[in-house]
Structure formats: structure tokens, C-alpha cells
Protein backbone atom coordinates (compact mmCIF):
# COMPACT_ATOMS: atom_id res chain seq x y z
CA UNK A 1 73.96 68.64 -43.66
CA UNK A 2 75.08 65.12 -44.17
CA UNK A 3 73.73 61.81 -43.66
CA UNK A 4 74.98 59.63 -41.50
CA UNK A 5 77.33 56.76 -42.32
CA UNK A 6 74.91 53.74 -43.61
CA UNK A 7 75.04 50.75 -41.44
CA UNK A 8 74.92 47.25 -43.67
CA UNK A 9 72.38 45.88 -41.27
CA UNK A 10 68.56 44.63 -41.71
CA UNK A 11 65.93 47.44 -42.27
CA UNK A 12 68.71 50.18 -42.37
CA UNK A 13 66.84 52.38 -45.50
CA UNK A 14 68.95 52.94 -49.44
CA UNK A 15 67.93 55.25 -52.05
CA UNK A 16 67.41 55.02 -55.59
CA UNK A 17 65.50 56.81 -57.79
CA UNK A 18 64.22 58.95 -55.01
CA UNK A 19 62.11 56.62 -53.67
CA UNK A 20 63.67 54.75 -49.96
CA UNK A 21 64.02 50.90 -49.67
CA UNK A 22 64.84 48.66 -46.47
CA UNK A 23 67.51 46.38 -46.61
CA UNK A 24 67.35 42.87 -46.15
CA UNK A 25 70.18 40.66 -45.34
CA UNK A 26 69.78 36.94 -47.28
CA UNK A 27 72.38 33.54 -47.04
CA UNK A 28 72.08 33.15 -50.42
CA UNK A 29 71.94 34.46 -53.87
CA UNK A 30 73.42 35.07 -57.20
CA UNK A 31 74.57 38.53 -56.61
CA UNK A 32 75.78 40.65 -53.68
CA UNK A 33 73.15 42.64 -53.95
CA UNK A 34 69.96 43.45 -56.25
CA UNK A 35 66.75 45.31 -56.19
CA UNK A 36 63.73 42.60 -55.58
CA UNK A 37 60.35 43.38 -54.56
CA UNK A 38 60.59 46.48 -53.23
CA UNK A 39 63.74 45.51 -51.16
CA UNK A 40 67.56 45.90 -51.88
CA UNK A 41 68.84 42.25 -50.71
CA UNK A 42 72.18 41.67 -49.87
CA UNK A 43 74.12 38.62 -49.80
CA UNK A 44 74.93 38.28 -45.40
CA UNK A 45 78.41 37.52 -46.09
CA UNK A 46 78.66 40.89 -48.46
CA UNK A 47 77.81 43.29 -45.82
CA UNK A 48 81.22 44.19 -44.40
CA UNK A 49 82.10 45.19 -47.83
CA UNK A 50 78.37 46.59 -48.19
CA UNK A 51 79.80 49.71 -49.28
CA UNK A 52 81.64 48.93 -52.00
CA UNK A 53 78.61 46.51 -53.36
CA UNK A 54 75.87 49.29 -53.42
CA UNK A 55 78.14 51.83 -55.02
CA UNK A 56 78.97 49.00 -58.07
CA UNK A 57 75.28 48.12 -57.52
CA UNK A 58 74.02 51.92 -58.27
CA UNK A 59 77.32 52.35 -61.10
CA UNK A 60 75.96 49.27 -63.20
CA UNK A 61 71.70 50.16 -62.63
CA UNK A 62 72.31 53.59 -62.81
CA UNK A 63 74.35 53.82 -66.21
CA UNK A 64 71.67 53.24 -68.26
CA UNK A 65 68.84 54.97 -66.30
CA UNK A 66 70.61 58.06 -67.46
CA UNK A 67 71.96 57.29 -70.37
CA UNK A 68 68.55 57.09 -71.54
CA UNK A 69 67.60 60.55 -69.69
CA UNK A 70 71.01 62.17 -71.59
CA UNK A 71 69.13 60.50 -74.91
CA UNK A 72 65.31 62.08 -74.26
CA UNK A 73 67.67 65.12 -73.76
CA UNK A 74 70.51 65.48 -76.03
CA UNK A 75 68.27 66.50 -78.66
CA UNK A 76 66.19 70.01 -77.11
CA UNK A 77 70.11 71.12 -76.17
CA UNK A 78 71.78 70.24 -79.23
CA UNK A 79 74.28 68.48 -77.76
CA UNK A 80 75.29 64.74 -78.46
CA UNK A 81 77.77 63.13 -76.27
CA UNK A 82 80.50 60.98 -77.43
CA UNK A 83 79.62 58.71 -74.19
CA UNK A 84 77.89 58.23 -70.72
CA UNK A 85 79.35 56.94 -67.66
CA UNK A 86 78.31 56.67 -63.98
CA UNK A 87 80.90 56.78 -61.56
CA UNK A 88 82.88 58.24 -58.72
CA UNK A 89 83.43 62.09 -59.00
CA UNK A 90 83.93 62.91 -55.42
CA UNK A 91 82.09 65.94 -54.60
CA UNK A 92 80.41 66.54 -58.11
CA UNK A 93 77.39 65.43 -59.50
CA UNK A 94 78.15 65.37 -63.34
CA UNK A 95 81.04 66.72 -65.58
CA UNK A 96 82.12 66.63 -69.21
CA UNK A 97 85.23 66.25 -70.84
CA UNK A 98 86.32 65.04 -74.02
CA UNK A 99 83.02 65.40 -75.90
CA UNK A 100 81.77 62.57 -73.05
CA UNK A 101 79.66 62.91 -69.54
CA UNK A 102 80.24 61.42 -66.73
CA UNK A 103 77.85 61.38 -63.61
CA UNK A 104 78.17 60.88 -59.78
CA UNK A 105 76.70 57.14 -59.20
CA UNK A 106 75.08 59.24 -56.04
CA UNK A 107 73.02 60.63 -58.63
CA UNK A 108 71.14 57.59 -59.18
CA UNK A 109 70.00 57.98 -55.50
CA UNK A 110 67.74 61.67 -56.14
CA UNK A 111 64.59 62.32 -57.51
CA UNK A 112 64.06 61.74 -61.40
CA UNK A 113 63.52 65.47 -61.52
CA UNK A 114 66.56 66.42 -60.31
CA UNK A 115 68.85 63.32 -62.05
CA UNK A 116 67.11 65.54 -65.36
CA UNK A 117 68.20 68.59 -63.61
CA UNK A 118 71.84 67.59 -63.44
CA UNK A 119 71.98 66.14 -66.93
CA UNK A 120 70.33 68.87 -69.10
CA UNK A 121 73.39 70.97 -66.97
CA UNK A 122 76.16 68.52 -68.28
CA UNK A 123 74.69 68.61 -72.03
CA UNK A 124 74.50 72.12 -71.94
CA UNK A 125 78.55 72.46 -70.68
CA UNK A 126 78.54 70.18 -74.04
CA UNK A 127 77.94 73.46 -75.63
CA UNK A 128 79.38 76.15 -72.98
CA UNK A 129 81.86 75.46 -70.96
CA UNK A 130 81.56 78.25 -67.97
CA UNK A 131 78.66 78.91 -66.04
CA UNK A 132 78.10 81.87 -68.33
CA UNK A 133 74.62 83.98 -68.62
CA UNK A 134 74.62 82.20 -71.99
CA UNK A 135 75.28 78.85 -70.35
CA UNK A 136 72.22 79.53 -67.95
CA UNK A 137 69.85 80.78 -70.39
CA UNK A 138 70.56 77.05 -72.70
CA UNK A 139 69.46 75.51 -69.30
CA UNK A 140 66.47 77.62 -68.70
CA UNK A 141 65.67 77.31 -72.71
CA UNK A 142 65.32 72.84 -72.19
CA UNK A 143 64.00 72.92 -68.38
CA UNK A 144 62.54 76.42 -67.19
CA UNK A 145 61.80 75.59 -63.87
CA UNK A 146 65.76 74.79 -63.74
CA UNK A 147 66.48 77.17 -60.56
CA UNK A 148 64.19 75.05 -58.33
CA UNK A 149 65.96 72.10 -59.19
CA UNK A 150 69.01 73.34 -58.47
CA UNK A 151 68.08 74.94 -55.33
CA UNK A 152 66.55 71.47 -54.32
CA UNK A 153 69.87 69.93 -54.84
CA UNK A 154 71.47 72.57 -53.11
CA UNK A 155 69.72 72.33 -49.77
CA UNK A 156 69.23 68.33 -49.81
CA UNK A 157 72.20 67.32 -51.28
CA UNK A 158 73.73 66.12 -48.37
CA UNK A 159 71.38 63.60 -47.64
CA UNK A 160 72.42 61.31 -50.49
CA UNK A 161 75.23 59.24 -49.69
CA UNK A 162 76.04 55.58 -48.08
């Protein structure tokens, strides 16, 4: 199932980390929008591009939220990635290529546990590139309870977008 289309109006709810926050439309301030006291404020005359703001917004925070996460990680799988980068990969979470990992900016908006989920997956296609028995058994090896995580993202996937 997914969401419904976000409207860029007062008390309409955003995601990050798992945890939901109101909006709150402001005249003025430095940014279009930022995270402040428990609120994501947005600038009144960013809203018709609100869109566009919150997905920069979760690229730029989220970056190094997980590059961190890929850090605490890289080590248990043996993998070290050349680089980390949040952005758009339409309907996928993470990928690799070129020794680098790249992750959905909607992953920014799920649970920690599952963000960790999704990256100890991308460091281990570091190391195997199919979703091999041998591919699944690195997973399970760094994050045993793995197949509840991914059958978490499975079934609530859908529910994280703008």
C-alpha cells in the first residue's frame, strides 16, 4: 500500500528517523526548511515547491546519518566502501556500484533498525554481488535477526514517501 501524496500544509505529519513530526509553515527563516524543536519548519513561500525541499532536506541530513551507520558496519562485513551517497534511486532502497553505495534519501524516513537493515545488505553486495545463499548467510553472519527486518520493510514500505 502507498501513502498518500503529502500536502505542504500546517500539521500535515513527515518522517525521519522513524519517528513522525508536524509541519509548521513560518514567514521567515534562513532555510527552506529544517528540523527545530520537534517540528520540520518550512519557509511559507517554499511550500509549493515543498517537495523538492524535503527530499534535498532528507539528501543533505540523511548522508551522514548513514554514512556513519555504513562506518559502525563496514568493519563486521569486511567490506569498505569507496563512498556513501544519499539520493534518488527510484524504487530501490540502496545499491552499489563501483566499489561505492548509494542509498534511497526515503531511507532516512524508516526506523534506525531497518536504515541498518538496508545497509549491512549494500556492504554485503560489496562482497557478493547476487542474492546468493552465500550472500544471505554474510547478512545473517553481521545482523541475525536480518529476515524480520526485511519482512518489516517489505510489508511497510509503502508508507514512506512524500
Amino acid at each position: 500500500t502507498s501513502a498518500p501524496k503529502k500536502q505542504y500544509v500546517a500539521g500535515e505529519g513527515f518522517r525521519y528517523l522513524g519517528r513522525g513530526y508536524r509541519l509548521l509553515l513560518v514567514d521567515e527563516q534562513d532555510v527552506p526548511v529544517k528540523l527545530e524543536q520537534g517540528r520540520f519548519k518550512m519557509r511559507r513561500s517554499a511550500a509549493d515547491h515543498g517537495r523538492d525541499h524535503m527530499v534535498r532536506w532528507y539528501s543533505e541530513h540523511g548522508q551522514p546519518w548513514v554514512a556513519k551507520r555504513v562506518a559502525s558496519f563496514q568493519h563486521r562485513v569486511g567490506a569498505e566502501p569507496t563512498a556513501v551517497s544519499v539520493q534518488d534511486l527510484g524504487y530501490r532502497w540502496g545499491s552499489c556500484g563501483k566499489g561505492g553505495l548509494f542509498f534511497h534519501w526515503r531511507t532516512v524516513l524508516l526506523p534506525p533498525p531497518i536504515i541498518q537493515y538496508v545497509v549491512v545488505h549494500e556492504l554485503v553486495h560489496l562482497l557478493e554481488a547476487h542474492h546468493t545463499p552465500a550472500f544471505w548467510a554474510r547478512v545473517e553472519r553481521v545482523m541475525p535477526d536480518f529476515a524480520s527486518r526485511k519482512q518489516w520493510l517489505k510489508e511497510q514500505a509503502g508508507a514512506f514517501d512524500l
